[in-house]
C-alpha atoms as a PDB file:
ATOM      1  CA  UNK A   1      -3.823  21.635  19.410  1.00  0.00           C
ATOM      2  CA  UNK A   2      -4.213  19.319  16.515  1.00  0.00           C
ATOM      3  CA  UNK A   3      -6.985  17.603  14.976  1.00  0.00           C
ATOM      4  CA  UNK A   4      -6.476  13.845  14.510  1.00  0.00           C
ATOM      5  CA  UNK A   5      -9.071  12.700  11.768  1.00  0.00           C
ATOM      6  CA  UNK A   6      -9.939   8.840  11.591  1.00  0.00           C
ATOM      7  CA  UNK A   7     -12.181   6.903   9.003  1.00  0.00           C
ATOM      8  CA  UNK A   8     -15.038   5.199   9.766  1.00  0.00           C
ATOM      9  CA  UNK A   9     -13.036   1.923  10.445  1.00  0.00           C
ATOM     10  CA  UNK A  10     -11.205   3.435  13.592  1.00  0.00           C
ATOM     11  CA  UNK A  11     -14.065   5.678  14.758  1.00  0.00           C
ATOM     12  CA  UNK A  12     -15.274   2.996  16.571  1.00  0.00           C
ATOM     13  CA  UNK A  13     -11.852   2.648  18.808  1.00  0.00           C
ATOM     14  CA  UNK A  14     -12.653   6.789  19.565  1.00  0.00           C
ATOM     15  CA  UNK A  15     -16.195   6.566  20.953  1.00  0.00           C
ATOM     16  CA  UNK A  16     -17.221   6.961  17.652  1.00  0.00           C
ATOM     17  CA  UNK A  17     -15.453  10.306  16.787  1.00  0.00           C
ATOM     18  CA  UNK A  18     -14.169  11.175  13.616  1.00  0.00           C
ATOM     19  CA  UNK A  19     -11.756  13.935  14.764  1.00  0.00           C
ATOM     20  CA  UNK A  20     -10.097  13.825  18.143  1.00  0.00           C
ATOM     21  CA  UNK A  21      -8.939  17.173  19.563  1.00  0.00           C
ATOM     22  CA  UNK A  22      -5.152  16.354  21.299  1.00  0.00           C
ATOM     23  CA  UNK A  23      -3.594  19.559  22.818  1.00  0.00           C
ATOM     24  CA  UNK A  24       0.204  19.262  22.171  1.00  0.00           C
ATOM     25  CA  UNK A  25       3.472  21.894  22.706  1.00  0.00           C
ATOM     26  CA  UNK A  26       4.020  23.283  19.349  1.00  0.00           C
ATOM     27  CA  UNK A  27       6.687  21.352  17.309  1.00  0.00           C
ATOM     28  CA  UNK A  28       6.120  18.211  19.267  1.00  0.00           C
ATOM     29  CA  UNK A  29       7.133  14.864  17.600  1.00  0.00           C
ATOM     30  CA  UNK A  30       4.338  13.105  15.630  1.00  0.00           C
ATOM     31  CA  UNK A  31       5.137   9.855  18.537  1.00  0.00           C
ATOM     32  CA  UNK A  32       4.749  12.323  21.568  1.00  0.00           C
ATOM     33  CA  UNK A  33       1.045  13.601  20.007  1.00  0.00           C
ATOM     34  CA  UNK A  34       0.181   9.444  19.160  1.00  0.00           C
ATOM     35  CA  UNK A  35       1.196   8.917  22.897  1.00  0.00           C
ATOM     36  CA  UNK A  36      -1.489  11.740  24.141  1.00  0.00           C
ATOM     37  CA  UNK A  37      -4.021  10.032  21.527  1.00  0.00           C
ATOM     38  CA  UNK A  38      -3.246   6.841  23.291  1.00  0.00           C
ATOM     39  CA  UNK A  39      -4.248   8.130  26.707  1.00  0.00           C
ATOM     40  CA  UNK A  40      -7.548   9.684  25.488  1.00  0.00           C
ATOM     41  CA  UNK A  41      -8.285   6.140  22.796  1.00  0.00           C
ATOM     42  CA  UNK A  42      -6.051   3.037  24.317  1.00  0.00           C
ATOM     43  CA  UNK A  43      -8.062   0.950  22.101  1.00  0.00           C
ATOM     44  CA  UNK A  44      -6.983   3.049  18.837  1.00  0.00           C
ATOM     45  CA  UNK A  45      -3.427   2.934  19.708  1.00  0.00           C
ATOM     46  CA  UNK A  46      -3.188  -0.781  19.280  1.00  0.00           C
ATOM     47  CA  UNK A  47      -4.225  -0.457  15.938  1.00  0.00           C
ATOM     48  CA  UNK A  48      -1.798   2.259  14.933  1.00  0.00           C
ATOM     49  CA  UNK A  49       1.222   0.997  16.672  1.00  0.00           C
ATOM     50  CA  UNK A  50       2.841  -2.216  17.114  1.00  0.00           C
ATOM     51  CA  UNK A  51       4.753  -3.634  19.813  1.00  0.00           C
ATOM     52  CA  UNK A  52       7.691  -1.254  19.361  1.00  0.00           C
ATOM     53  CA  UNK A  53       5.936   2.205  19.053  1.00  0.00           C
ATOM     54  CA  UNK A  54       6.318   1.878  15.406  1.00  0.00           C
ATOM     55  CA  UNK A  55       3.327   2.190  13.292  1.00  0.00           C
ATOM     56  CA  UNK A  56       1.705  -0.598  11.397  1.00  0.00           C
ATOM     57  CA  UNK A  57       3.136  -0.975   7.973  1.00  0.00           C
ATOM     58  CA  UNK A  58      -1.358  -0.816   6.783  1.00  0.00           C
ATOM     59  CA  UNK A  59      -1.576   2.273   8.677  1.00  0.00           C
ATOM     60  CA  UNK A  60      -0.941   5.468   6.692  1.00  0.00           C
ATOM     61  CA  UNK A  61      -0.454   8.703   8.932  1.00  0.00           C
ATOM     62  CA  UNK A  62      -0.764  12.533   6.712  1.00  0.00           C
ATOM     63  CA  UNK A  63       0.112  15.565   8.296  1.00  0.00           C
ATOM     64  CA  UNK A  64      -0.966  18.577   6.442  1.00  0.00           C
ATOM     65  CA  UNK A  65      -1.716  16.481   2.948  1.00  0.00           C
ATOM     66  CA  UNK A  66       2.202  15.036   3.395  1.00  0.00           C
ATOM     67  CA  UNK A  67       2.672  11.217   4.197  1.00  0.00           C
ATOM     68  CA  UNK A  68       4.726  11.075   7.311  1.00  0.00           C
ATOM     69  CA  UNK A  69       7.008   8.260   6.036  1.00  0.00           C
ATOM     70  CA  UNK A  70       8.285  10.502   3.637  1.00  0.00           C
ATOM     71  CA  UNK A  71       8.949  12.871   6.095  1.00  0.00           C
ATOM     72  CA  UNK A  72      10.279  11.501   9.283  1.00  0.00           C
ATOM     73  CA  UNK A  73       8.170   9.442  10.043  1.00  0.00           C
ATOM     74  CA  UNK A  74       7.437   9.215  13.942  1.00  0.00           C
ATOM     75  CA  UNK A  75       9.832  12.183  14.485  1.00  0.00           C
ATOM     76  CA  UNK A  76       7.772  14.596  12.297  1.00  0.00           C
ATOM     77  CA  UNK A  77       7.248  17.477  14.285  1.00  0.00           C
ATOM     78  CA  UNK A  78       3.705  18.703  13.974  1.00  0.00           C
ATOM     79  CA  UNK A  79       2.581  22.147  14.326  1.00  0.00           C
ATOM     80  CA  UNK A  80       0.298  23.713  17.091  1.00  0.00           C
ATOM     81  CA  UNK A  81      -2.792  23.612  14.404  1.00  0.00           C
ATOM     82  CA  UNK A  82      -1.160  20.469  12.612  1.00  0.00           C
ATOM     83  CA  UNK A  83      -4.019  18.177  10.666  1.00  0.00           C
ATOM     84  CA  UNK A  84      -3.503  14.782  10.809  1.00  0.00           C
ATOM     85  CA  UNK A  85      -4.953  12.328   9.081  1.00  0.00           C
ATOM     86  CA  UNK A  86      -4.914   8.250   9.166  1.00  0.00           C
ATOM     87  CA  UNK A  87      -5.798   5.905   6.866  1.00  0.00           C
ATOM     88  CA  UNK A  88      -5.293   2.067   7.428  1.00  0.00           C
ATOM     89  CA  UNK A  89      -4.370   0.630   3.992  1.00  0.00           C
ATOM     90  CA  UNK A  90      -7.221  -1.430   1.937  1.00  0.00           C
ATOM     91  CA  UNK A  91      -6.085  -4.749   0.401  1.00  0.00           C
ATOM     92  CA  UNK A  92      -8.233  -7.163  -1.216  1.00  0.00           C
ATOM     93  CA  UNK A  93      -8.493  -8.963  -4.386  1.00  0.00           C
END
């Protein structure tokens, strides 16, 4: 089970959540736990994702403090008790 934290900007795509509770096997890839979040927030997935699974170059995923990308990415495998984190990136001038 892993806690999936979003900002205010996505809460609104979770029924208003800030943390969504997805049960997962332990070790399972960071895609396979974004697939059960999909099923439980359709509308959030859209955001994260794009057409081929991959995420959005704005969106910024953490597990435990570490940015995913620099781990491996959508293959991460994230622990029973794993903390994840996303952040879409801010741009503006």
């Amino acid at each position: 089970m892993s806690n999936v934290e979003l900002p205010n900007a996505l809460r609104q795509y979770a029924d208003g959540r800030h943390t969504v509770v997805i049960e997962h096997a332990d070790h399972a890839s960071l895609a396979a736990v974004l697939d059960l979040l999909a099923a439980e927030c359709p509308a959030l997935d859209f955001r994260l994702r794009d057409e081929q699974g991959r995420l959005r170059r704005y969106v910024n995923v953490y597990l435990d403090g570490e940015d995913v990308r620099r781990l491996a990415d959508l293959d991460t495998p994230v622990p029973a008790a794993g903390e994840i984190l996303i952040l879409p990136s801010v741009a503006g001038g």
